[in-house]
Protein backbone atom coordinates (compact mmCIF):
# COMPACT_ATOMS: atom_id res chain seq x y z
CA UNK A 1 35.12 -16.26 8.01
CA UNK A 2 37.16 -19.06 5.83
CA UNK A 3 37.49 -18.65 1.88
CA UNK A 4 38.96 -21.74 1.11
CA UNK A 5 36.48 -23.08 -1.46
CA UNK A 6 38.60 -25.87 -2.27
CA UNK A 7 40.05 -27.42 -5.56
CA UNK A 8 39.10 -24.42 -7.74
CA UNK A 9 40.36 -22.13 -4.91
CA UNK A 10 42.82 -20.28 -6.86
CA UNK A 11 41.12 -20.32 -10.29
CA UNK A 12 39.84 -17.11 -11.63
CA UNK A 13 35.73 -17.18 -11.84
CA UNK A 14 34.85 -19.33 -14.70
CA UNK A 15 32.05 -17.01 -16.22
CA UNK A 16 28.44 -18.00 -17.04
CA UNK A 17 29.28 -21.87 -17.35
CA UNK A 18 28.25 -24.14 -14.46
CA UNK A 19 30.82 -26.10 -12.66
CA UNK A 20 30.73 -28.96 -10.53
CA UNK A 21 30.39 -27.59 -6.78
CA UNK A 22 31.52 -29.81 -3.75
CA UNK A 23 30.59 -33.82 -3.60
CA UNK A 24 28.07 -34.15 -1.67
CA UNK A 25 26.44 -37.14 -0.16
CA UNK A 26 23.68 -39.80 -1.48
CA UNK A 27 19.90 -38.23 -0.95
CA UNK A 28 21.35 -35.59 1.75
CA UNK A 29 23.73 -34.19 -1.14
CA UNK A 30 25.44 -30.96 0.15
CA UNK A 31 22.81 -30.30 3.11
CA UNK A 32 25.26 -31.26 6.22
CA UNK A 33 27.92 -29.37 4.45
CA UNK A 34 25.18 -26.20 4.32
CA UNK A 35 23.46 -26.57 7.78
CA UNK A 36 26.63 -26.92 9.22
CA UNK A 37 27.42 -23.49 8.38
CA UNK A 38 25.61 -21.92 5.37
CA UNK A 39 27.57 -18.35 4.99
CA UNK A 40 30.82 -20.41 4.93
CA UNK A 41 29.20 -22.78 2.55
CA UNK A 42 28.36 -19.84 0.09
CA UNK A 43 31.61 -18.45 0.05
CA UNK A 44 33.25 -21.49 -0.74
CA UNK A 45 30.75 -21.99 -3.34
CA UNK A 46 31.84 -18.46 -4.82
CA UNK A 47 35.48 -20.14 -4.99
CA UNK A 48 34.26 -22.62 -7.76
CA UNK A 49 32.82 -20.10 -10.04
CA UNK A 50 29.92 -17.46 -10.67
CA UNK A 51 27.88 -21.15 -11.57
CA UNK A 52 28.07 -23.53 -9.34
CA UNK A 53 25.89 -26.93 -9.29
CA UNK A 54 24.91 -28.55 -6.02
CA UNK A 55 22.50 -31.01 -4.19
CA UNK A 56 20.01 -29.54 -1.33
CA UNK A 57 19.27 -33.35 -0.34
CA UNK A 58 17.88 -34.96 -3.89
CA UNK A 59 17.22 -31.64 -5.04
CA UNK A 60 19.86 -30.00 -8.06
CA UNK A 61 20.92 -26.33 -7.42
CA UNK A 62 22.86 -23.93 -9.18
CA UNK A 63 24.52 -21.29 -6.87
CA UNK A 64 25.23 -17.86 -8.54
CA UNK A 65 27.16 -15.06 -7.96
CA UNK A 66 27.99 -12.83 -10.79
CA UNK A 67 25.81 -9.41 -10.64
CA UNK A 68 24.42 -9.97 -13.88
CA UNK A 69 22.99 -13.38 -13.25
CA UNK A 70 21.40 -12.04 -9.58
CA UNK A 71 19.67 -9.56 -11.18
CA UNK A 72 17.94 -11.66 -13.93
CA UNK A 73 17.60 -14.42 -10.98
CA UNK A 74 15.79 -11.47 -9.22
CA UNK A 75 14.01 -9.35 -11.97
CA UNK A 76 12.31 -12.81 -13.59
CA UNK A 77 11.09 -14.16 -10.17
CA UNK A 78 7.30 -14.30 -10.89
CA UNK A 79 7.62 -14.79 -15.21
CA UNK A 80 10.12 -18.01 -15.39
CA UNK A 81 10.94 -18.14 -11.43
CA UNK A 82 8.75 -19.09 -8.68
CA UNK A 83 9.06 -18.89 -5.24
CA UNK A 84 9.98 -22.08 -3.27
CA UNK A 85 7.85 -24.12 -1.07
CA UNK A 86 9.65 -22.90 1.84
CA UNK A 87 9.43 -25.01 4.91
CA UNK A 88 6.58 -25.50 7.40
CA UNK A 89 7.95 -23.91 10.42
CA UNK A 90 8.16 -20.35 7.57
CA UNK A 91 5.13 -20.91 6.59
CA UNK A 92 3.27 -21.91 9.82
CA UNK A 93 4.72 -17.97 11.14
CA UNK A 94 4.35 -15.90 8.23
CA UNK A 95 1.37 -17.59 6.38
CA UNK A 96 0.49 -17.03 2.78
CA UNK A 97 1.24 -13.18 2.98
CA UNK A 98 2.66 -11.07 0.17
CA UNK A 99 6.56 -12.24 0.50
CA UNK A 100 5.29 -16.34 0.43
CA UNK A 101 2.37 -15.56 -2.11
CA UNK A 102 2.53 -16.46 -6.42
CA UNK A 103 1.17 -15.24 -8.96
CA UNK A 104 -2.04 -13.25 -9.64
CA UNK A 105 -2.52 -13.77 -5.59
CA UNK A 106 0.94 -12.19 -5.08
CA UNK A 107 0.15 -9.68 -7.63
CA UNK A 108 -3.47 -9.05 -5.99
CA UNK A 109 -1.87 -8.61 -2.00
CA UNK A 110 1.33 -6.78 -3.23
CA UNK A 111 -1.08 -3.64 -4.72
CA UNK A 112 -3.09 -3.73 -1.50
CA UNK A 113 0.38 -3.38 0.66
CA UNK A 114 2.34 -1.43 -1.14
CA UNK A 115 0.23 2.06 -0.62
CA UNK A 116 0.85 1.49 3.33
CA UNK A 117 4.78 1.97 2.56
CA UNK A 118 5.43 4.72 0.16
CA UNK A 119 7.46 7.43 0.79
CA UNK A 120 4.94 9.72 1.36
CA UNK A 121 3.83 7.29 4.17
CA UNK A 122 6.98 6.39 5.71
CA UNK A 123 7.22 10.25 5.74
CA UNK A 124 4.05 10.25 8.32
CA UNK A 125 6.19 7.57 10.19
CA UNK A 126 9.43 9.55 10.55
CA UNK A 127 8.11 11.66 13.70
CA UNK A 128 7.25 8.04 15.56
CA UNK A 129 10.58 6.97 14.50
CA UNK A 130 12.43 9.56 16.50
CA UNK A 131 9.86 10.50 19.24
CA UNK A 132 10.34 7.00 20.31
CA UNK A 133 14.33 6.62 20.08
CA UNK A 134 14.43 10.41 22.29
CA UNK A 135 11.98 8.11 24.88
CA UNK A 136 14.81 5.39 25.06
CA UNK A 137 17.79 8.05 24.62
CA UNK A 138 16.17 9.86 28.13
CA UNK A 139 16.59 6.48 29.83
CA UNK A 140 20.46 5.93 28.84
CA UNK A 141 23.36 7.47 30.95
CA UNK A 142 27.28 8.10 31.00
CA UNK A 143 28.85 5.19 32.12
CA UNK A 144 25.79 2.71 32.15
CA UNK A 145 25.88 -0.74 31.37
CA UNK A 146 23.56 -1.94 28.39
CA UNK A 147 22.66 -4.99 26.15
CA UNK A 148 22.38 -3.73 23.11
CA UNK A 149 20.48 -6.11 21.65
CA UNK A 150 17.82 -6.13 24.30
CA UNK A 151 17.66 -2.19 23.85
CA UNK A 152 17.47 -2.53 19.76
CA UNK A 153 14.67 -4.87 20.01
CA UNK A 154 12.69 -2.80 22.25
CA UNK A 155 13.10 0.50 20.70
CA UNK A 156 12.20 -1.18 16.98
CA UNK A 157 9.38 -2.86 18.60
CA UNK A 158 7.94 -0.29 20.00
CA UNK A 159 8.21 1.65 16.69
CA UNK A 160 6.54 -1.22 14.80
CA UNK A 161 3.64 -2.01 17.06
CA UNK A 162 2.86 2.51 17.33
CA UNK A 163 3.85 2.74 13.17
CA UNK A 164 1.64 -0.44 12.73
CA UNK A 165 -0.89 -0.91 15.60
CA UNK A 166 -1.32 2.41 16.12
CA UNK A 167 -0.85 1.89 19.74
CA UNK A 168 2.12 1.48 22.42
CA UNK A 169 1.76 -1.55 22.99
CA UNK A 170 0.34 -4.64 21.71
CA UNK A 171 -1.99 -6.68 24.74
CA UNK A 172 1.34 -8.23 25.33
CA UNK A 173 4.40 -6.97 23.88
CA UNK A 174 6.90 -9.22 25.80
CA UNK A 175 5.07 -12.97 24.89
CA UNK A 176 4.92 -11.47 21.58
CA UNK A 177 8.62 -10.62 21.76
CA UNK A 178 9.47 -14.36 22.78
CA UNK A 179 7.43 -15.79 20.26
CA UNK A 180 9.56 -13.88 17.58
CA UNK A 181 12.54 -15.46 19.22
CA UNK A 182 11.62 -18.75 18.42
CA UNK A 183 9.62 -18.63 15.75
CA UNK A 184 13.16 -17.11 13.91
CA UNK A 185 15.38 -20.12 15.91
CA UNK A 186 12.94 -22.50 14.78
CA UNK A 187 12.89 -21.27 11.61
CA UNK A 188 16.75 -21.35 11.06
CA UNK A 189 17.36 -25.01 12.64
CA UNK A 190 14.53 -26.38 9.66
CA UNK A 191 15.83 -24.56 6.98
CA UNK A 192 19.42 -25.87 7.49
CA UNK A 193 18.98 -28.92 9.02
CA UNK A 194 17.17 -32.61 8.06
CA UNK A 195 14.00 -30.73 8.86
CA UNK A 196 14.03 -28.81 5.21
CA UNK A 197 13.33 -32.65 3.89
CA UNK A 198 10.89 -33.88 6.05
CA UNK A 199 7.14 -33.89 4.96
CA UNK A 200 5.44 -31.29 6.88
CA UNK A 201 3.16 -34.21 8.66
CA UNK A 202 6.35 -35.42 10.77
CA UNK A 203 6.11 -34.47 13.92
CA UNK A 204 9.29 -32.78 15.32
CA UNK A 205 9.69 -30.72 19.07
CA UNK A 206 10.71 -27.60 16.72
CA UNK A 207 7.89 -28.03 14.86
CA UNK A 208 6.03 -28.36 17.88
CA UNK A 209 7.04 -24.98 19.48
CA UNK A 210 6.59 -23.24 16.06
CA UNK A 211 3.14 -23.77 16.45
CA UNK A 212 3.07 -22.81 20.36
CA UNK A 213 4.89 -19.64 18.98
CA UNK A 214 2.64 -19.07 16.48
CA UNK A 215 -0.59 -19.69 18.60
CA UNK A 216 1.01 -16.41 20.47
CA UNK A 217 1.60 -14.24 17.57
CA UNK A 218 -1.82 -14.84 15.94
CA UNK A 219 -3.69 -14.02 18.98
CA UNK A 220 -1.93 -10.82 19.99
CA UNK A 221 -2.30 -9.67 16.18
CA UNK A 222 -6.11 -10.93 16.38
CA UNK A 223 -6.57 -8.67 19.76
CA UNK A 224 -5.18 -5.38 18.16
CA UNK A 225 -6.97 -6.06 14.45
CA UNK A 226 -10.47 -6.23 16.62
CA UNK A 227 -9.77 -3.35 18.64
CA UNK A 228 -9.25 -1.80 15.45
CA UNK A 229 -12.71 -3.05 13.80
CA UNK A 230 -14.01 -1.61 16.83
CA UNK A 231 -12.76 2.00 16.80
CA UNK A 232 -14.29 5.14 15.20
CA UNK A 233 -12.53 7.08 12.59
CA UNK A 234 -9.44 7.31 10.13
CA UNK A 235 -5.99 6.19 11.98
CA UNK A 236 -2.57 6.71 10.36
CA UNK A 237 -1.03 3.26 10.96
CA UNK A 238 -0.59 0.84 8.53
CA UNK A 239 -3.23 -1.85 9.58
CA UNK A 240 -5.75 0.90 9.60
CA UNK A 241 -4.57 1.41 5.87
CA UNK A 242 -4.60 -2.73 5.10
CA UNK A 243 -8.20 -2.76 6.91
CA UNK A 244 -9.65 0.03 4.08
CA UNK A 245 -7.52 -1.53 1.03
CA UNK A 246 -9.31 -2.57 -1.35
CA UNK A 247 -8.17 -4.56 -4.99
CA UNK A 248 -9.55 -4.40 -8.27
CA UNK A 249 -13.42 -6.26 -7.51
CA UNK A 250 -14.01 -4.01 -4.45
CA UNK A 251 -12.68 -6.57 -2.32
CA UNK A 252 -10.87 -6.47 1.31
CA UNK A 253 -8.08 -8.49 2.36
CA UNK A 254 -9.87 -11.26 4.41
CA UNK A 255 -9.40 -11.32 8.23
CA UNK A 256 -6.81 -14.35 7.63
CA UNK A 257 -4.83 -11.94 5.46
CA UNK A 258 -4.65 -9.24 7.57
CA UNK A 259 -3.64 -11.72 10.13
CA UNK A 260 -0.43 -12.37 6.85
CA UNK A 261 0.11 -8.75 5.99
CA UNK A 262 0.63 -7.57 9.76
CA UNK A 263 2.86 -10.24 10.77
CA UNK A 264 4.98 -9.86 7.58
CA UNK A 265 5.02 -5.85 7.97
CA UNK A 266 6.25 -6.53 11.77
CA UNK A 267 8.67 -8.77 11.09
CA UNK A 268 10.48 -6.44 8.49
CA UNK A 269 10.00 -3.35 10.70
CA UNK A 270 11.09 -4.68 14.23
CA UNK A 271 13.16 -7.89 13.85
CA UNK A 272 15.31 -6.76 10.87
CA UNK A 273 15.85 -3.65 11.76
CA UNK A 274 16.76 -4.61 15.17
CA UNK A 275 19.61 -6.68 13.47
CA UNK A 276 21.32 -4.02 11.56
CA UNK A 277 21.50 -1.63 14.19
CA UNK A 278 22.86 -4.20 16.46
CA UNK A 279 25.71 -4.60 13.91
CA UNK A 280 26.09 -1.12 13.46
CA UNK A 281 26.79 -0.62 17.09
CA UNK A 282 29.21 -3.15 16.85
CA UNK A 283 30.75 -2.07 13.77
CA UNK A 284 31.77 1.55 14.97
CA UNK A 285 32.76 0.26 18.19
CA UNK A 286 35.50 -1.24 16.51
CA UNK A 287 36.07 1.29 13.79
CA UNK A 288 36.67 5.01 16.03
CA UNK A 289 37.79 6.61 12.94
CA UNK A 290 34.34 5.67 11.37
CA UNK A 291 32.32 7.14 14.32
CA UNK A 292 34.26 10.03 14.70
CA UNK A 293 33.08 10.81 10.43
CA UNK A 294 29.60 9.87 11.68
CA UNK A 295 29.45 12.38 14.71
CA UNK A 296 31.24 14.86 12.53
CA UNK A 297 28.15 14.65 10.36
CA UNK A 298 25.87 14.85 13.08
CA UNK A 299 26.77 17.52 14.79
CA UNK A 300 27.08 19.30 11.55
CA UNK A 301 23.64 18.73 10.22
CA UNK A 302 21.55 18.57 13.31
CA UNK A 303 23.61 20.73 15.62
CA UNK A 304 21.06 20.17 19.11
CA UNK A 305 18.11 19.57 17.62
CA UNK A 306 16.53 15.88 17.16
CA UNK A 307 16.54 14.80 13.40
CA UNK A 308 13.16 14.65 11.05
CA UNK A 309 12.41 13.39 8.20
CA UNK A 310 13.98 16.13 5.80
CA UNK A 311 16.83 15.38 7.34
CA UNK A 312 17.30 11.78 6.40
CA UNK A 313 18.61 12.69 3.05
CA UNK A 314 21.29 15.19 4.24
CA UNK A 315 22.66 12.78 6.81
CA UNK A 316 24.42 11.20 3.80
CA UNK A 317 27.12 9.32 6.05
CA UNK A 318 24.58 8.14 8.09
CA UNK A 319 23.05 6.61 5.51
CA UNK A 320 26.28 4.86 4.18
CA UNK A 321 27.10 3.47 7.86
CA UNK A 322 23.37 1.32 7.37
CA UNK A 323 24.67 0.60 3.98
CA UNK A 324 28.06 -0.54 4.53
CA UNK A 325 26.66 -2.11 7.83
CA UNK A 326 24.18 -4.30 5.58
CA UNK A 327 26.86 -5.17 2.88
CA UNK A 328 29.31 -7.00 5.93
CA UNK A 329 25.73 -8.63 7.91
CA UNK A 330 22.96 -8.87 5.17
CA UNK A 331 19.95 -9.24 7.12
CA UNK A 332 18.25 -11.23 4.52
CA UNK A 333 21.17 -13.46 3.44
CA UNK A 334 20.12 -15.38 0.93
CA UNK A 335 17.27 -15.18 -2.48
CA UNK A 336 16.27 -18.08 -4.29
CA UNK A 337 14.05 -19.05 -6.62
CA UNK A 338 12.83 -22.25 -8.61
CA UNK A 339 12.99 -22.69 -12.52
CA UNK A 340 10.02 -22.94 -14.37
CA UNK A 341 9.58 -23.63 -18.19
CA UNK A 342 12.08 -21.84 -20.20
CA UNK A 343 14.21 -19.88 -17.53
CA UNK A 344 17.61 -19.08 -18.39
CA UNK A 345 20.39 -17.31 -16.20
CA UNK A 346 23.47 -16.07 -17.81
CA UNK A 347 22.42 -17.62 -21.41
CA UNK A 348 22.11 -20.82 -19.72
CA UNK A 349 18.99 -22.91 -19.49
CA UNK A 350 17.86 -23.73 -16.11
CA UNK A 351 16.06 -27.25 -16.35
CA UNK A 352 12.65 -26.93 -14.92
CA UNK A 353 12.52 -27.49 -11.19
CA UNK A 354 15.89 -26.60 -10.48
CA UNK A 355 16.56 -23.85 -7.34
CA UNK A 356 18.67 -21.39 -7.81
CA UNK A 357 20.32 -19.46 -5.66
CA UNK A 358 22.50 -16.40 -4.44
CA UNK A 359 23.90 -15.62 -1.39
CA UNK A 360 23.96 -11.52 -0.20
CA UNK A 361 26.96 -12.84 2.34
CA UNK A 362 28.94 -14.10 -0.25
CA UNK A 363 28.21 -12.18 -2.90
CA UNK A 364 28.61 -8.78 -0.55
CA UNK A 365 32.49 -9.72 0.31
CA UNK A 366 33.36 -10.36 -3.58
CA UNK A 367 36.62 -8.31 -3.88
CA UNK A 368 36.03 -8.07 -7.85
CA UNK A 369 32.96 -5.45 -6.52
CA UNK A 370 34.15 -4.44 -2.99
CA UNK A 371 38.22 -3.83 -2.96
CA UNK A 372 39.14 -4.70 0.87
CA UNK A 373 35.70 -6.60 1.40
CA UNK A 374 36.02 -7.33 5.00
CA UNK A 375 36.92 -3.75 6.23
CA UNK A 376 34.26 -1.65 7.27
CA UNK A 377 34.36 1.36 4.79
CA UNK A 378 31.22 3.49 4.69
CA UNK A 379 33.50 5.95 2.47
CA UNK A 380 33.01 3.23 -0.35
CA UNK A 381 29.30 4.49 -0.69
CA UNK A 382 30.46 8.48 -1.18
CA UNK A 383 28.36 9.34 -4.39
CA UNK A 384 31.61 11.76 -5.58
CA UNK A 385 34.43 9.39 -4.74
CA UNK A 386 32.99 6.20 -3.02
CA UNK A 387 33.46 2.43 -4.99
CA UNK A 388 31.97 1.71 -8.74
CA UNK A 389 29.46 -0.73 -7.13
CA UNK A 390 28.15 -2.99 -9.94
CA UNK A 391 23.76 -3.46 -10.05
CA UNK A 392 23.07 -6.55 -7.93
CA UNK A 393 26.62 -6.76 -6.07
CA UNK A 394 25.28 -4.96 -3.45
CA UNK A 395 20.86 -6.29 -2.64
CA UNK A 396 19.96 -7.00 1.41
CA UNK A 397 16.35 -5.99 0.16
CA UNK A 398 16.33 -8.08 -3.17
CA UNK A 399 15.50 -7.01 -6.25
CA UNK A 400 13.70 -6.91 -9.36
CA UNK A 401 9.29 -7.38 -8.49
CA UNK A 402 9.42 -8.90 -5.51
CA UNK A 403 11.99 -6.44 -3.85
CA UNK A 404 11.15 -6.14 -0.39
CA UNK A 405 8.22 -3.54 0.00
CA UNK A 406 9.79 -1.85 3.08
CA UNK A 407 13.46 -0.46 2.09
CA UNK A 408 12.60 1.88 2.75
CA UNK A 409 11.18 2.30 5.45
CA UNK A 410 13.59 0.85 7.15
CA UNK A 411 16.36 2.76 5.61
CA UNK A 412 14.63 5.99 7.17
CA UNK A 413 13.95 4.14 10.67
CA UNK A 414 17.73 2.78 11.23
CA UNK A 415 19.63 5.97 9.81
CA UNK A 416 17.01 8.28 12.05
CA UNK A 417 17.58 5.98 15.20
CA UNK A 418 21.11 5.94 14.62
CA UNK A 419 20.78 10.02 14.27
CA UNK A 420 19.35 10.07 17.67
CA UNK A 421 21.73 7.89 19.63
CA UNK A 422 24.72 8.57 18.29
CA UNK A 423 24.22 12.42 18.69
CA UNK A 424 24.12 11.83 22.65
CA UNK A 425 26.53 8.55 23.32
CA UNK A 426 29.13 6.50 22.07
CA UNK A 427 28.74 2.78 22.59
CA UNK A 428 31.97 0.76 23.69
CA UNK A 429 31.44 -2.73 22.75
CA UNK A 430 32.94 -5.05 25.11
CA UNK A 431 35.79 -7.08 23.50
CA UNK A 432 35.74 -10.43 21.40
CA UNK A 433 34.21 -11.31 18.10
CA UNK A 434 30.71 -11.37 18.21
CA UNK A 435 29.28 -14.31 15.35
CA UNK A 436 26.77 -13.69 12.64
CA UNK A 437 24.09 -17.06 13.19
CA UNK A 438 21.57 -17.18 9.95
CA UNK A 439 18.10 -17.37 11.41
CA UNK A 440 15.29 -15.99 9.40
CA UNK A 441 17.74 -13.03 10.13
CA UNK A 442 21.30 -12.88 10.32
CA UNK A 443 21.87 -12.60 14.05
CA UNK A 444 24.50 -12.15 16.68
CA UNK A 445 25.42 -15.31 18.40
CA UNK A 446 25.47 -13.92 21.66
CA UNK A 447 24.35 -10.77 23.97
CA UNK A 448 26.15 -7.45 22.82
CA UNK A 449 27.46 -5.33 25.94
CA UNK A 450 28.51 -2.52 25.85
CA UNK A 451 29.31 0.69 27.97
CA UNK A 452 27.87 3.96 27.46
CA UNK A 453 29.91 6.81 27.00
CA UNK A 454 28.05 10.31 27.08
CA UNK A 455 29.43 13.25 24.13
């Protein structure tokens, strides 16, 4: 990935005081220079300064990417930040659940979602976790020939609709796979192209097959919430848990919520999951020294045995292998947030209106907070020796109130899945470079093959 950031290229970072960002055009402002390749765009950004100004179409923006200005961009989302009106094709997939939702409604939804994802309930989860990446592990053999992200998406999907459904299966797991597919494609090309200015009554053929997309989703989720309404007693899975929720007035979410709430939940416990682990795979296919450490640890901590929960937190390495995997390929790559009355970043005032925002990508490959930024170093997260990682230089689940509600789940599910494969096989990555492409998710820009090599 290219640094060059242009005239302030070899400047040192100009503090808390905005600077002038690229030139942009009229009424499309820096938007062709940002859909044409956003991660690039945000690291040149970084090159001006930690406050940059910029146009999305008409629109000013300030682009930050100090630590300290992150985290009060993140903890004050909800008191002088709101979320953005994000596009239609977002919106049309996930709804008005807790991540899109302001306010006293996001307030209201968050309380009723965040009991389904505690720790002592992603504890309950662990078992489903493995069981189901020993199922796939059974299938694999010495010398076979695999897509790795076919086999990630699979295994996390499975996981998601057993940990959420409660079932194997939803009525139709591969339609609801495809929709996911391009309702995150769709979702990518409006966000960076013209389509983030259009009015959402313009007709486009994206928009067109986000809806056909969508039309899938909410019917399969609709199918598996009434079989739900239908069955007899207590079930462990989350929608069983958002179905009983109740807030403050002895209310229940409403069936259009649910609908919100289980589409968000699967799209944090499937599709971004999915992601990292692809990148992982890739990651110590490259780096041998790296997954000799992690086997090492394996062997040493499990011996034979499949992992459990207990064991997530002595798999330490493990854990700093998703970690250092999510500070090189952020799966959520970028936060922003829109000024309201009296917002500040920095000890600057942020005019009502304006968007602010930060870039995990950019902000993750900083050399000022990770020395050798592009090398793949799970060492730096060692809690005796590892890096002197500043708060906020290192956030792929946000921050502040509106950090994302599943961390960690999803911590547990990729370090556990990871504990299972990587006990039993090595995966050789074929050769070439394989592109990050920022959909919803950051995502590989092609199929990852690899060869299976048995311990």
């Amino acid at each position: 990935m290219s640094t060059e950031t242009g005239p302030a290229a070899d400047a040192e970072p100009r503090g808390h005081v905005p600077v002038p960002g690229p030139k942009g055009l009229p009424f499309l402002g820096n938007l062709p220079q940002f859909g044409k390749n956003p991660l690039e765009f945000f690291e040149r950004l970084r090159g001006y300064g930690d406050m940059v100004r910029w146009r999305f179409g008409p629109n000013p923006c300030v682009f930050i990417a100090d630590p300290e200005c992150i985290g009060e961009l993140l903890t004050e989302t909800e008191r002088t930040f709101d979320q953005p009106a994000l596009g239609i094709a977002f919106r049309t997939v996930m709804g008005n659940g807790v991540v899109v939702a302001r306010g006293p409604d996001w307030r209201r939804k968050r309380s009723l979602v965040q009991p389904s994802v505690r720790p002592k309930q992603v504890r309950s989860y662990a078992a489903t976790m493995a069981g189901s990446t020993v199922e796939l592990a059974d299938t694999w053999s010495g010398g076979e020939r695999i897509d790795i992200k076919r086999e990630m998406a699979a295994l996390t999907q499975k996981i998601a609709v057993r940990t959420i459904f409660g079932v194997d299966t939803p009525a139709d797991a591969e339609a609801m796979g495809r929709a996911m597919d391009v309702a995150q494609q769709e979702i990518g090309k409006e966000f960076s192209g013209i389509g983030a200015l259009l009015p959402d009554w313009v007709p486009t053929p994206g928009r067109a097959r986000i809806k056909k997309a969508a039309a899938v989703i909410d019917a399969e989720v609709g199918r598996v919430v009434a079989r739900h309404r239908d069955g007899d007693g207590e079930r462990p899975d989350l929608l069983s848990r958002l179905l009983t929720a109740v807030d403050e007035t002895g209310a229940h979410l409403t069936d259009e919520e649910i609908r919100d709430e289980t589409v968000t939940l699967y799209i944090g416990g499937h599709e971004t999951t999915s992601s990292t682990l692809v990148w992982a795979w890739y990651l110590l296919s490259r780096n041998p020294q790296t997954r000799t450490a992690l086997t090492e640890e394996l062997d040493r901590v499990l011996g034979n045995r499949e992992p459990e929960f207990d064991d997530y937190a002595r798999l330490t390495y493990t854990q700093a292998v998703v970690k250092e995997t999510l500070r090189l390929y952020p799966t959520i790559w970028l936060v922003t947030g829109v000024a309201k009355d009296g917002a500040r970043i920095g000890g600057v005032n942020m005019p009502k209106g304006t968007r602010v925002w930060s870039s995990q990508w950019a902000t993750h490959r900083d050399e000022r907070w990770f020395p050798e930024p592009e090398a793949f170093r799970p060492e730096r997260w060692d809690a005796d020796n590892g890096d002197d990682v500043a708060e906020y230089a290192w956030f792929p689940f946000g921050g502040g109130p509106r950090v994302c509600l599943g961390t960690r789940f999803a911590m547990v599910e990729a370090v556990l899945i990871l504990a299972v494969l990587a006990r039993r096989f090595e995966l050789d990555v074929d050769p070439g470079d394989v592109n990050p492409v920022p959909t919803l998710t950051l995502q590989p820009d092609r199929d990852v093959l690899a060869t299976v090599r048995a311990r």
